[in-house]
N, C-alpha and C. Protein backbone atom coordinates (compact mmCIF):
# COMPACT_ATOMS: atom_id res chain seq x y z
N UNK A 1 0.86 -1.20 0.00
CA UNK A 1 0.00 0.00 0.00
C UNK A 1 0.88 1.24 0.00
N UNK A 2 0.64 2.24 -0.74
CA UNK A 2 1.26 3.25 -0.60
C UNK A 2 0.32 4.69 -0.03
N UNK A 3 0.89 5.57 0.54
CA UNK A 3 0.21 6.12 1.29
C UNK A 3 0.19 8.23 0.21
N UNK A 4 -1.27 8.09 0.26
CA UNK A 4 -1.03 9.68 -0.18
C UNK A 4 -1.62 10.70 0.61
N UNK A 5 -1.32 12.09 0.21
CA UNK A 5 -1.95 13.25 0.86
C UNK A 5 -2.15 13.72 0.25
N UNK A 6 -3.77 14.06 0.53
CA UNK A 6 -4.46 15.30 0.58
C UNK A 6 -4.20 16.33 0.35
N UNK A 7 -4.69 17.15 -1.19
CA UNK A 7 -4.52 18.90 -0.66
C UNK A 7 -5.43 19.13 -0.91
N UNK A 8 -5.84 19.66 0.73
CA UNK A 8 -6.92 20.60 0.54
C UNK A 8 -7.25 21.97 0.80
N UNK A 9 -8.11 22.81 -0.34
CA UNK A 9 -7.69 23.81 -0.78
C UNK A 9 -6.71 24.49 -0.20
N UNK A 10 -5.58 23.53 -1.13
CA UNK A 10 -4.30 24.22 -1.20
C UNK A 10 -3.23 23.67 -0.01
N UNK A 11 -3.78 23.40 1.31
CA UNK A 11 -3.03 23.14 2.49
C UNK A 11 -3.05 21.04 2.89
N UNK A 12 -2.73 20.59 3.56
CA UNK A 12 -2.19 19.68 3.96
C UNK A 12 -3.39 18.91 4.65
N UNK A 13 -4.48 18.17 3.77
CA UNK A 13 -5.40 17.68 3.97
C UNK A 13 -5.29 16.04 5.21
N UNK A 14 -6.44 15.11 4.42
CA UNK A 14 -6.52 14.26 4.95
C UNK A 14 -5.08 12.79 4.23
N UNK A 15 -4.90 11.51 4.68
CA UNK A 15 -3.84 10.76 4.39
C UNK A 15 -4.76 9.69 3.92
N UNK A 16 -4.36 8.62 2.70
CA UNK A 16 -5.12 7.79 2.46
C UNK A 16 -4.38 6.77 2.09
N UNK A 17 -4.75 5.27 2.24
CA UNK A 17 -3.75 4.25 1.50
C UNK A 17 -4.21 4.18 0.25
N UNK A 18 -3.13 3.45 -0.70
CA UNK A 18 -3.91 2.69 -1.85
C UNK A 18 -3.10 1.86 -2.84
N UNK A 19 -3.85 0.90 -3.51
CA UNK A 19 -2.74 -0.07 -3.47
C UNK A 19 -1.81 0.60 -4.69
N UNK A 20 -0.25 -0.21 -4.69
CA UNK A 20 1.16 0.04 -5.46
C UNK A 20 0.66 0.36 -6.87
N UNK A 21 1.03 1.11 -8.26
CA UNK A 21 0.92 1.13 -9.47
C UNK A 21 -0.15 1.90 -9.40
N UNK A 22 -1.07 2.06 -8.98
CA UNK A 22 -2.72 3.13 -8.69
C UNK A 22 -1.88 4.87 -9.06
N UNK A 23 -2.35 5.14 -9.73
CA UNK A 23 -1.79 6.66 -9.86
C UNK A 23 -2.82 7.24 -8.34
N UNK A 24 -2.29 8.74 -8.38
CA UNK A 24 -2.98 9.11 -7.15
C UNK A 24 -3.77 10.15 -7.57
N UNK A 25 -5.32 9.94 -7.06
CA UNK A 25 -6.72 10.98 -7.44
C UNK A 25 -6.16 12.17 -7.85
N UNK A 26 -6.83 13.18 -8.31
CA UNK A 26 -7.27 14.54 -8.22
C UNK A 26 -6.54 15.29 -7.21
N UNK A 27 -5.75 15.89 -6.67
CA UNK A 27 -6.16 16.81 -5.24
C UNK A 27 -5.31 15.88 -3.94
N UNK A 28 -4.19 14.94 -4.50
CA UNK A 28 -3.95 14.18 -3.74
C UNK A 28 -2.52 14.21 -4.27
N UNK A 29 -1.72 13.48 -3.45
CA UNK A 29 -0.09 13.58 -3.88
C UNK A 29 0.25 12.37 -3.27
N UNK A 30 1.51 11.84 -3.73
CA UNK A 30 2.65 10.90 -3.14
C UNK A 30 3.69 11.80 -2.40
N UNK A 31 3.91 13.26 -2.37
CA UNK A 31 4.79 13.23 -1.72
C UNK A 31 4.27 13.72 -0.17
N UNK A 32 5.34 13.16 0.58
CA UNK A 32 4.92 13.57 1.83
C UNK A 32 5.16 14.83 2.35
N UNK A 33 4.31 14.95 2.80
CA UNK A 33 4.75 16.65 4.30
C UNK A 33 6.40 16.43 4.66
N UNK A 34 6.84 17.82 4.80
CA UNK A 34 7.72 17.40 6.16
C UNK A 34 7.03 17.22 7.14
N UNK A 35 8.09 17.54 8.30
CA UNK A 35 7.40 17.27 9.51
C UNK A 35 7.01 19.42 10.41
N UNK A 36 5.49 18.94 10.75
CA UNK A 36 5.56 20.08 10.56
C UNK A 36 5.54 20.70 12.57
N UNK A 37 6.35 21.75 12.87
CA UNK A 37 6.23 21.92 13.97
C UNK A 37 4.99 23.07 14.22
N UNK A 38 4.84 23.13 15.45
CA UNK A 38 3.92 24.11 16.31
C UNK A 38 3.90 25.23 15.99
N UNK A 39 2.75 25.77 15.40
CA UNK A 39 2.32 27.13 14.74
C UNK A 39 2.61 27.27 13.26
N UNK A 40 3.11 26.05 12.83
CA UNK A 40 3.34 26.09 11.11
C UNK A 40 1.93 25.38 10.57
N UNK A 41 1.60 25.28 9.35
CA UNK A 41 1.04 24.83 8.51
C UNK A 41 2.26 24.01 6.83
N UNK A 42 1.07 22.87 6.51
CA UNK A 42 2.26 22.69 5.59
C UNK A 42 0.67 22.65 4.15
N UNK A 43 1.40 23.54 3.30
CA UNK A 43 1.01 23.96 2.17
C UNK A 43 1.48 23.71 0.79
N UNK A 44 0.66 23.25 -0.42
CA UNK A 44 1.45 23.38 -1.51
C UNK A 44 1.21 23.67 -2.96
N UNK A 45 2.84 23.92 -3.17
CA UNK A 45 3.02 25.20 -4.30
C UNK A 45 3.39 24.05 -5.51
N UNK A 46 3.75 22.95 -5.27
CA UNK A 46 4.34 22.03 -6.56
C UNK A 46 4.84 21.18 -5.52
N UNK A 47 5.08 21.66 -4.36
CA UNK A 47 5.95 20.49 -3.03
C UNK A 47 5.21 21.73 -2.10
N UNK A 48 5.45 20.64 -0.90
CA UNK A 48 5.11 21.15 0.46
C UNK A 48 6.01 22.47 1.13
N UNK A 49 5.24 23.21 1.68
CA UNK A 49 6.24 24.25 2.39
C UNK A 49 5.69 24.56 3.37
N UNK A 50 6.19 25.35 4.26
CA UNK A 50 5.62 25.32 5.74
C UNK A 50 5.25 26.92 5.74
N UNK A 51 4.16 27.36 6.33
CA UNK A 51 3.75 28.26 6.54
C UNK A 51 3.32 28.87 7.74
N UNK A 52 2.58 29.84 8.01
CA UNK A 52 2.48 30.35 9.32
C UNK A 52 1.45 29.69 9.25
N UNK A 53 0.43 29.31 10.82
CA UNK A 53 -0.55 28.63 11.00
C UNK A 53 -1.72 29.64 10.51
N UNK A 54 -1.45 30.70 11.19
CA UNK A 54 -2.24 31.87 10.56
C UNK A 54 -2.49 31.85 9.37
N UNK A 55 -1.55 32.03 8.74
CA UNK A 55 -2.17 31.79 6.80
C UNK A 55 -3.27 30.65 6.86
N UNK A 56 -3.05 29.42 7.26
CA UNK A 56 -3.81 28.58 6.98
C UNK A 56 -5.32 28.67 7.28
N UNK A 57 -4.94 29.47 8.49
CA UNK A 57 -6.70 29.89 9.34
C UNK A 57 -7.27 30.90 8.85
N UNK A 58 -6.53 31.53 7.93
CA UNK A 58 -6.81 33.02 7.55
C UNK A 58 -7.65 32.07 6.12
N UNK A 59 -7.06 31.53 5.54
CA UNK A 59 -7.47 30.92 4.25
C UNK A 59 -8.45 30.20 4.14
N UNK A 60 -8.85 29.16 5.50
CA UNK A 60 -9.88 28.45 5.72
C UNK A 60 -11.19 29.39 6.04
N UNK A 61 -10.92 30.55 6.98
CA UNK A 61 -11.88 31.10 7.02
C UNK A 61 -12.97 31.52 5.65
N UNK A 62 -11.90 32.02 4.96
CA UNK A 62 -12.00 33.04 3.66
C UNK A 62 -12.98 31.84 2.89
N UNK A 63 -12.38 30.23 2.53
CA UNK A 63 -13.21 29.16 2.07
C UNK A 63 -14.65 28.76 2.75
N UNK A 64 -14.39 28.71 4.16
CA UNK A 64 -15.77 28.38 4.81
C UNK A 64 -16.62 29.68 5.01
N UNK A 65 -16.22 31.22 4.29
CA UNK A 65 -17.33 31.93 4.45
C UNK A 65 -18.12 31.80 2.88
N UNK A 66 -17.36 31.73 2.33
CA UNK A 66 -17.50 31.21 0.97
C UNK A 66 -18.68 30.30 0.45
N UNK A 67 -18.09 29.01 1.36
CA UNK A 67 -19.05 28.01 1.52
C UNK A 67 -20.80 28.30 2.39
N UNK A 68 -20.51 28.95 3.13
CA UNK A 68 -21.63 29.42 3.59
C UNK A 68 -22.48 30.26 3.05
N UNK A 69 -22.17 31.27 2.14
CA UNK A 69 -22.69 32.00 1.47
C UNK A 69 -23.45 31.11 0.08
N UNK A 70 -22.38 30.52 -0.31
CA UNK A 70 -23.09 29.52 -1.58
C UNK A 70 -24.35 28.52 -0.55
N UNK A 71 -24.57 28.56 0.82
CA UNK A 71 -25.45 27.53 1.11
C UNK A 71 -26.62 28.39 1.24
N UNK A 72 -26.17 29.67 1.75
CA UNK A 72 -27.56 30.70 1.92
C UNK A 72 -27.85 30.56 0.24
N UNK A 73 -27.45 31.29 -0.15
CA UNK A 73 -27.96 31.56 -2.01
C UNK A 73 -28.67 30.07 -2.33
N UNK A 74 -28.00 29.22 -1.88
CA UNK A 74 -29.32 27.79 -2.32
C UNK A 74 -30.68 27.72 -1.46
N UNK A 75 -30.31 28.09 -0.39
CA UNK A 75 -31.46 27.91 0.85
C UNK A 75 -32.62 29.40 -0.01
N UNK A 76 -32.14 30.62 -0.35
CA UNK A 76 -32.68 31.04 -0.82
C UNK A 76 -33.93 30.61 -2.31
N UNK A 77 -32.67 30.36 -2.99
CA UNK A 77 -33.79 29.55 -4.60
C UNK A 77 -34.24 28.70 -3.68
N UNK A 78 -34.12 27.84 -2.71
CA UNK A 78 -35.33 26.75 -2.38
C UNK A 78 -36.32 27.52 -1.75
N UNK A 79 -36.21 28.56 -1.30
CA UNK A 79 -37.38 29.43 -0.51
C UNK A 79 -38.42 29.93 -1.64
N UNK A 80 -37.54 30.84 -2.77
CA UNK A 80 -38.71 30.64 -4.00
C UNK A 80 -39.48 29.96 -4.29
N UNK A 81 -38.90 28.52 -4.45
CA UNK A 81 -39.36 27.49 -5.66
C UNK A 81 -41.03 27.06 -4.43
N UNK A 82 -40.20 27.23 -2.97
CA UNK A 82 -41.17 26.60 -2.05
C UNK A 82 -42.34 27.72 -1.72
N UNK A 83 -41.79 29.13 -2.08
CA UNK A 83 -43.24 29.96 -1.87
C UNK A 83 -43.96 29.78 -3.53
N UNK A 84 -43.39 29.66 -4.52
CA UNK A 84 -44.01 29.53 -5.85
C UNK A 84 -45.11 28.16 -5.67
N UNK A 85 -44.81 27.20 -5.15
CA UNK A 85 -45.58 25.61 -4.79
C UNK A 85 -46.63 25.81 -4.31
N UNK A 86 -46.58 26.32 -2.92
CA UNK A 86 -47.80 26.73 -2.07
C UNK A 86 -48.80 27.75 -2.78
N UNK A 87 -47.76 28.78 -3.30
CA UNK A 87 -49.13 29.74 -4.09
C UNK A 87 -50.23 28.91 -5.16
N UNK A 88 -49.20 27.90 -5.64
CA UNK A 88 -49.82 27.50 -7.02
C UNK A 88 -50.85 25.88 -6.49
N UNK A 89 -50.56 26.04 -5.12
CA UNK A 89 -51.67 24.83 -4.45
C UNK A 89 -52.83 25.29 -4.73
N UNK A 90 -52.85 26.44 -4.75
CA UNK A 90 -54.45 27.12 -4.49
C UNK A 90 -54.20 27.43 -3.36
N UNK A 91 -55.56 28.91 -3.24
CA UNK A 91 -55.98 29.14 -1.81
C UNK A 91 -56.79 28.40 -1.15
N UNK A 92 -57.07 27.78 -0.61
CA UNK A 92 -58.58 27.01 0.21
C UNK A 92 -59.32 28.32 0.74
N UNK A 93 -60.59 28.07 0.50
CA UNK A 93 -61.71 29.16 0.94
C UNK A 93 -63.05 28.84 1.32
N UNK A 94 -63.69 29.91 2.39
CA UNK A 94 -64.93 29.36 2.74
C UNK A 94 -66.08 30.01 1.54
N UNK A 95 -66.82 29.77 0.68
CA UNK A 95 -67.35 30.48 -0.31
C UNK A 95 -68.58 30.72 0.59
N UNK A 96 -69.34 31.97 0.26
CA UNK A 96 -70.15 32.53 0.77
C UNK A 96 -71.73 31.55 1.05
N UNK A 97 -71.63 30.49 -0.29
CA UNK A 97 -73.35 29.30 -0.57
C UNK A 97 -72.91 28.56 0.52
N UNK A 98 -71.77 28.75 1.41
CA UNK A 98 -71.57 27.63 2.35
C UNK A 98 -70.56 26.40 1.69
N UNK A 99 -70.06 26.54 1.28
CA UNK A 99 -69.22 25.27 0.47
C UNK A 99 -67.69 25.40 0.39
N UNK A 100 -66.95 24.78 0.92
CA UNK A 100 -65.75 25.09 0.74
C UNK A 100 -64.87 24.44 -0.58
N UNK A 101 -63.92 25.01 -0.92
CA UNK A 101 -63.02 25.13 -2.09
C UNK A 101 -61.86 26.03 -2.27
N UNK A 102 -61.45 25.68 -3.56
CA UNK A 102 -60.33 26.35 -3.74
C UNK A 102 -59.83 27.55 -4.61
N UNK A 103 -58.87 28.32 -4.23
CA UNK A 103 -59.26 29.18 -5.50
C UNK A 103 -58.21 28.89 -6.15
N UNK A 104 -58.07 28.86 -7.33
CA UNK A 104 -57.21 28.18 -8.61
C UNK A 104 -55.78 29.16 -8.59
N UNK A 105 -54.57 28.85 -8.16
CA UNK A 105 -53.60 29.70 -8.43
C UNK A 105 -52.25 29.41 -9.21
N UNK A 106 -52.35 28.96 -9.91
CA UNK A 106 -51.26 27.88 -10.41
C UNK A 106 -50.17 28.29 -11.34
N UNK A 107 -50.69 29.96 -11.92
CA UNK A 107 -49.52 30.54 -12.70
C UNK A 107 -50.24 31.90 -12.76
N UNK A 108 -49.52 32.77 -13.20
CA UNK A 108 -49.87 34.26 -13.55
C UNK A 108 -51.12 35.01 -14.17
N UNK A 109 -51.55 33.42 -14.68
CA UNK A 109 -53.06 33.89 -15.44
C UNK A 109 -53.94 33.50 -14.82
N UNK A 110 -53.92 32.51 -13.90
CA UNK A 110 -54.89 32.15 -12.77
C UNK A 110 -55.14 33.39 -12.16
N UNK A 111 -54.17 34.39 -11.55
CA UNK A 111 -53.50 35.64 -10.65
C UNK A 111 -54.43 36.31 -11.81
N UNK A 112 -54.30 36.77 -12.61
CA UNK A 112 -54.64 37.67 -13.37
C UNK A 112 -56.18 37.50 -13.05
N UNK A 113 -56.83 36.50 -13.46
CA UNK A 113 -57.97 36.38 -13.42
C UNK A 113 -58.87 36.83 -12.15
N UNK A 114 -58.37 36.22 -11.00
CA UNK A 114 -58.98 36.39 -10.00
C UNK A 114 -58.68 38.21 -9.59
N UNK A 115 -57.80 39.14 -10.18
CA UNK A 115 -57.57 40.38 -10.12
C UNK A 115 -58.50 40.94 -11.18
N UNK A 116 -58.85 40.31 -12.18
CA UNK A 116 -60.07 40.68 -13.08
C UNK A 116 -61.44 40.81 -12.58
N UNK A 117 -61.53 39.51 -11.87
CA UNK A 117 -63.16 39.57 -11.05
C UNK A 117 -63.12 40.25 -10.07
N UNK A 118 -61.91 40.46 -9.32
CA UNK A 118 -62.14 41.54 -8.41
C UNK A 118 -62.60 43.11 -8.71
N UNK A 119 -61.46 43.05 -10.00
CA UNK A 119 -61.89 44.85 -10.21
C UNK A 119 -63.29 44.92 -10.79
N UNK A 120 -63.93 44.17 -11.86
CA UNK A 120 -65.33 44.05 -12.32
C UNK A 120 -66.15 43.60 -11.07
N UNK A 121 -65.82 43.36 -10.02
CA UNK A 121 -66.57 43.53 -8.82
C UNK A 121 -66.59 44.74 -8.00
N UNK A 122 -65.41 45.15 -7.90
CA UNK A 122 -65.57 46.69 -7.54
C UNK A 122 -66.29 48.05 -7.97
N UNK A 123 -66.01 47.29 -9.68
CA UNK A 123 -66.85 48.54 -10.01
C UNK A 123 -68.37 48.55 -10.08
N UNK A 124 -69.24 47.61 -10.13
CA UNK A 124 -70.27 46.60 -10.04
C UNK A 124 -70.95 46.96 -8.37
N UNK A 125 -69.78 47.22 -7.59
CA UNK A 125 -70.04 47.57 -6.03
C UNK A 125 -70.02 48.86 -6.00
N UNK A 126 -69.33 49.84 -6.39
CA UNK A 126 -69.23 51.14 -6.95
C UNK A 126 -70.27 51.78 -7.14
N UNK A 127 -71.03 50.96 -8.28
CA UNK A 127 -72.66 51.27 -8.64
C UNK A 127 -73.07 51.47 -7.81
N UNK A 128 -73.42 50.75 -6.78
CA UNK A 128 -74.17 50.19 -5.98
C UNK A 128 -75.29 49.27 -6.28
N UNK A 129 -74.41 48.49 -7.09
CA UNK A 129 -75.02 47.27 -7.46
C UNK A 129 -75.14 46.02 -6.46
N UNK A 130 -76.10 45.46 -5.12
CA UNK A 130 -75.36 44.41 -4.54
C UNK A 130 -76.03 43.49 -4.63
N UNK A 131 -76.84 43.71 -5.79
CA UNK A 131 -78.13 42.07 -6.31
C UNK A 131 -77.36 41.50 -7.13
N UNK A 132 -76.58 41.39 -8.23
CA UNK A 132 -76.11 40.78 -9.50
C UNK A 132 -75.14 39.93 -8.93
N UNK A 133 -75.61 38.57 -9.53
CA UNK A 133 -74.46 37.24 -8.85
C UNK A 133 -73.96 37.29 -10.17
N UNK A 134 -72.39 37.08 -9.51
CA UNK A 134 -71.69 36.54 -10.36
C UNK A 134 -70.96 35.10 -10.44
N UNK A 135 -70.11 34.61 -11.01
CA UNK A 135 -69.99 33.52 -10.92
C UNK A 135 -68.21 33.22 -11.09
N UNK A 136 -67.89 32.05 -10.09
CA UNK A 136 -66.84 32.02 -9.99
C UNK A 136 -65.98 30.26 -9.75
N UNK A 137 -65.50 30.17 -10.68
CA UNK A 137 -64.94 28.36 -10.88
C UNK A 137 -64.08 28.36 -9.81
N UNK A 138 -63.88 27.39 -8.89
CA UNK A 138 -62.70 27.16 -8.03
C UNK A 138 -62.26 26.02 -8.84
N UNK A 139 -60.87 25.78 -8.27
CA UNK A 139 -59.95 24.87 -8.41
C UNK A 139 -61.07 23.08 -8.65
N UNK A 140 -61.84 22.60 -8.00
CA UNK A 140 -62.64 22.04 -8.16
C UNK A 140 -63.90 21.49 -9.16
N UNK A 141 -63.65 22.53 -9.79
CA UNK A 141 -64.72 22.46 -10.98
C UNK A 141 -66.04 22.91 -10.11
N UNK A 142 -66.15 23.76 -9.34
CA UNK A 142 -67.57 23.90 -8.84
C UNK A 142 -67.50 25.60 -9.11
N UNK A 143 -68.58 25.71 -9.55
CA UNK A 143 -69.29 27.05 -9.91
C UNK A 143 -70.03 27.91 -8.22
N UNK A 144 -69.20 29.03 -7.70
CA UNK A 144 -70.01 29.40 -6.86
C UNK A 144 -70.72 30.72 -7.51
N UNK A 145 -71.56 31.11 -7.00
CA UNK A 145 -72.76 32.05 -7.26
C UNK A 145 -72.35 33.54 -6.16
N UNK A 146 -71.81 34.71 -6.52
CA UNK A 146 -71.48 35.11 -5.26
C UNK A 146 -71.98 36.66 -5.72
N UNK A 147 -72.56 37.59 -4.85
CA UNK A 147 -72.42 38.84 -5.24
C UNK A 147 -71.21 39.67 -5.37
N UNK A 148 -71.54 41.11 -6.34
CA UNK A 148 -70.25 42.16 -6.45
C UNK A 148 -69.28 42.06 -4.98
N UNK A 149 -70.23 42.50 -3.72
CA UNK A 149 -69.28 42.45 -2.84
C UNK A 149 -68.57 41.52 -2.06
N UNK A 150 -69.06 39.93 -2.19
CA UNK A 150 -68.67 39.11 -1.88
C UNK A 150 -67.64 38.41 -3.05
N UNK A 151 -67.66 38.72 -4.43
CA UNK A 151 -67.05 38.54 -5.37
C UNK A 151 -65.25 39.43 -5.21
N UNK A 152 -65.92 40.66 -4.28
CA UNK A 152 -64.13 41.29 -4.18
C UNK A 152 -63.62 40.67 -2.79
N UNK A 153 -64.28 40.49 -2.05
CA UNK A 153 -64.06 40.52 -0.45
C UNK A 153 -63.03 39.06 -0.89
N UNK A 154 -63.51 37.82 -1.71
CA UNK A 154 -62.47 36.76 -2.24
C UNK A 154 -61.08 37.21 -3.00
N UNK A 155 -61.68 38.31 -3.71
CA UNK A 155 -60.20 38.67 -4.58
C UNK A 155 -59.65 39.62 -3.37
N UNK A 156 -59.50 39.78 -2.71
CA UNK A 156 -59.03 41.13 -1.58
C UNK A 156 -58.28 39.97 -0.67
N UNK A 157 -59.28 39.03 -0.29
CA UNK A 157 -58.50 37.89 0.53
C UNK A 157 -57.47 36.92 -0.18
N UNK A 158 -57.54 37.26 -1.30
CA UNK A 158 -56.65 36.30 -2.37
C UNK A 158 -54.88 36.85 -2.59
N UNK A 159 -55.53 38.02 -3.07
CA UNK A 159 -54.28 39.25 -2.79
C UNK A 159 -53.57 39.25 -1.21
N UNK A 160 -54.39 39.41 -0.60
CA UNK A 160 -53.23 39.26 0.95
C UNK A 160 -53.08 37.57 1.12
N UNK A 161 -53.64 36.87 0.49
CA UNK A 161 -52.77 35.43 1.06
C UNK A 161 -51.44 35.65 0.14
N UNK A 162 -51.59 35.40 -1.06
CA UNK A 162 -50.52 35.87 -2.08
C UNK A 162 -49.39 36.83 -0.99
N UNK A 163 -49.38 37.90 -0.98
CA UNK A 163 -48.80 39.02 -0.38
C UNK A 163 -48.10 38.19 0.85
N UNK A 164 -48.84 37.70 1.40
CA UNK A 164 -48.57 37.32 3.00
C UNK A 164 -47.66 35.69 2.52
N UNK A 165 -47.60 34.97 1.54
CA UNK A 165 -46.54 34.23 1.43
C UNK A 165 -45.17 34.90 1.03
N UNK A 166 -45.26 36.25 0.10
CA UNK A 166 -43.94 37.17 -0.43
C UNK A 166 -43.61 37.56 1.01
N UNK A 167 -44.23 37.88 1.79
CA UNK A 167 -43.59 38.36 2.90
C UNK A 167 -43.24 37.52 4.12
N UNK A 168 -43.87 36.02 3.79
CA UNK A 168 -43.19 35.08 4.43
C UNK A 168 -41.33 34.32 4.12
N UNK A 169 -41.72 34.68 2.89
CA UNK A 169 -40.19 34.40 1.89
C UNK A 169 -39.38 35.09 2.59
N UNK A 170 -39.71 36.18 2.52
CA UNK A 170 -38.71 37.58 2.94
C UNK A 170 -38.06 37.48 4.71
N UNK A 171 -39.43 37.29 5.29
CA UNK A 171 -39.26 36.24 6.53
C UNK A 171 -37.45 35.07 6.85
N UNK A 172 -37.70 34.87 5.91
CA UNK A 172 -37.12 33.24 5.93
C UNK A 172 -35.63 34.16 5.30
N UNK A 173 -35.67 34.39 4.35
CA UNK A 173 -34.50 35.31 3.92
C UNK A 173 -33.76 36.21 4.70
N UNK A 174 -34.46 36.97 5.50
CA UNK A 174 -33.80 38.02 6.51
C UNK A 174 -32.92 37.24 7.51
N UNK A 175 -33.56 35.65 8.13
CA UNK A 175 -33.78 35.16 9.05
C UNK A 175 -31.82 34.15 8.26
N UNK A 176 -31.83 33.59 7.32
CA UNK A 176 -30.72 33.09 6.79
C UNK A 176 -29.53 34.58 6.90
N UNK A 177 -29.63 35.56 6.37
CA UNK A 177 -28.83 36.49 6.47
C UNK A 177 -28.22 36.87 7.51
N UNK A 178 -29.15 37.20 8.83
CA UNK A 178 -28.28 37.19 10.41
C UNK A 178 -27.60 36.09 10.36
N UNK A 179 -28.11 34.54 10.27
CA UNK A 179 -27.23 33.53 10.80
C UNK A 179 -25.63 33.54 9.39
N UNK A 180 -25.63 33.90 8.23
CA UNK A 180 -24.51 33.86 7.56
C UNK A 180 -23.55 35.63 8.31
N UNK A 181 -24.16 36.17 8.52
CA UNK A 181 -23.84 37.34 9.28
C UNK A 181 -22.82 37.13 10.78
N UNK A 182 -24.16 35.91 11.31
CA UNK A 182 -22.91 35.76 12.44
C UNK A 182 -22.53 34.18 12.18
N UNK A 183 -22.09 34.04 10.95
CA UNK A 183 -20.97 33.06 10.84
C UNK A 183 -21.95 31.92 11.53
N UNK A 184 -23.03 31.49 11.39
CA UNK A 184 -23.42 30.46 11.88
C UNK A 184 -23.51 28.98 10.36
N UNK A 185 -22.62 28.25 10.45
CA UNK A 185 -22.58 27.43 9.34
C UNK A 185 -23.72 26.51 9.88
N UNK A 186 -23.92 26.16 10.86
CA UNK A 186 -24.47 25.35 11.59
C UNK A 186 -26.24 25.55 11.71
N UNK A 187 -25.93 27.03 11.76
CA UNK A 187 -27.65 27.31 11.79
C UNK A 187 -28.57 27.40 10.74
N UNK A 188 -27.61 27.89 9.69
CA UNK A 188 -27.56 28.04 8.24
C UNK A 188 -28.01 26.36 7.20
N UNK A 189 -27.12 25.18 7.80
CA UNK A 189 -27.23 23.90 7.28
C UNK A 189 -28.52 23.42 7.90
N UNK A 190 -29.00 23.59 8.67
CA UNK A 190 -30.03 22.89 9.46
C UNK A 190 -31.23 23.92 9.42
N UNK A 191 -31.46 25.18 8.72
CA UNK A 191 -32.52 25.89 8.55
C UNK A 191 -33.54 25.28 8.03
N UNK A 192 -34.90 25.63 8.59
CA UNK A 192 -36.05 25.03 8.30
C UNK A 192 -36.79 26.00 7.22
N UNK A 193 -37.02 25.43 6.08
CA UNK A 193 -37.82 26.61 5.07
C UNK A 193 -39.28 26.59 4.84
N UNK A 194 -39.55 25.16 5.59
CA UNK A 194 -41.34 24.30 5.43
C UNK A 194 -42.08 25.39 6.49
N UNK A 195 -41.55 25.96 7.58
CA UNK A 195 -42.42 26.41 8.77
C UNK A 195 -42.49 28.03 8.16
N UNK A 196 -43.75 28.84 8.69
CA UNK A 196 -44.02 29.86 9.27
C UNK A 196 -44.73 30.49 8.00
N UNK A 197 -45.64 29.61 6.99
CA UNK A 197 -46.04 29.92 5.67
C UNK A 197 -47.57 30.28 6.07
N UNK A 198 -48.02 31.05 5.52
CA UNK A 198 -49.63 31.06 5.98
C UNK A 198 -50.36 29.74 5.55
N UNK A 199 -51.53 29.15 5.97
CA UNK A 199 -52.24 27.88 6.19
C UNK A 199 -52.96 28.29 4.81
C-alpha cells in the first residue's frame, strides 16, 4: 500500500492508502509533508512548504465563508421554488353558498384572473349594485354564485394570502442572512424553510 496526501484547498489535507501502481486521485499527492512543527502549517506550491498557521486559518476562514454564502444563495432559490408551490396549491376558501373550495392559483393567469373579477366587482359595487351574482370556478370544478361584494371581499383575501406568502419568503430570507452574518454554518445547514407559511 502506498500512502497519499491530501490537498486541501491548497493546504495539507486528509492521508489515504492505496494499493502500489494506482496513480494518485485529483487533489492528492505521493509526496509527503515534512514534519511540521507548532504554529506552522504545511502547504502546496508544486511540493510542500511550511507556513504560518495563521495563513492557513486566515485561508480556511476566507473558504468556509464562501461556503456558507453559496449555502444561503441555495437555501434562498429553495425558498422561491417553495413559496411559488404553495401559491400555485391554491388558496382554500370558505365560499359565501356555504361550500368550501379552492381558488385556482397555479400561474400568472390564474393571478390575473382572480384580479379581473375583483376589479369588475368593484366597479359593479361602486354602482351600488349588490343584487347581481356573479360567478366564480374554483380549483374544483364547482361554480359558486357570489355577489359584487362578496365577489371582491375573495379577490381582496386572495391578494393578501398571495402578499402574506412574499412576505413570508422575505421572513425566511432576513432570518438566513443574520445567521450567515454571524458566521453560523451550523444554523444556516439545518434551517427550516417548510415552517411559518400562511395555512
Amino acid at each position: 500500500m502506498r500512502t497519499i496526501y491530501q490537498i486541501d484547498h491548497g493546504f495539507l489535507g486528509e492521508t489515504a492508502e492505496i494499493e502500489p501502481g494506482q496513480p494518485a486521485p485529483a487533489s492528492w499527492t505521493f509526496t509527503a509533508p515534512p514534519k511540521i512543527p507548532r504554529d506552522k502549517a504545511a502547504k502546496w506550491d508544486g511540493e510542500w512548504v511550511l507556513v504560518d498557521e495563521s495563513v492557513y486559518k486566515d485561508a480556511m476562514a476566507v473558504i468556509q465563508a464562501k461556503a456558507l454564502q453559496s449555502r444561503a444563495e441555495l437555501l434562498n432559490q429553495a425558498i422561491d421554488t417553495e413559496r411559488t408551490a404553495r401559491i400555485a396549491a391554491g388558496m382554500p376558501y370558505a365560499f359565501p353558498d356555504g361550500t368550501g373550495g379552492t381558488v385556482q392559483l397555479r400561474h400568472e393567469r390564474d393571478i390575473l384572473n382572480v384580479n379581473a373579477v375583483g376589479t369588475a366587482a368593484m366597479m359593479i359595487t361602486s354602482a351600488g349594485d349588490t343584487a347581481t351574482k356573479m360567478e366564480f370556478r374554483d380549483q374544483e370544478d364547482v361554480t359558486h354564485q357570489m355577489s359584487a361584494p362578496e365577489m371582491l371581499a375573495m379577490a381582496q383575501d386572495v391578494m393578501g394570502w398571495i402578499s402574506a406568502h412574499y412576505a413570508a419568503a422575505w421572513t425566511h430570507k432576513d432570518a438566513i442572512k443574520e445567521l450567515v452574518e454571524a458566521a453560523d454554518g451550523e444554523g444556516v445547514a439545518s434551517y427550516d424553510i417548510t415552517q411559518g407559511w400562511p395555512s
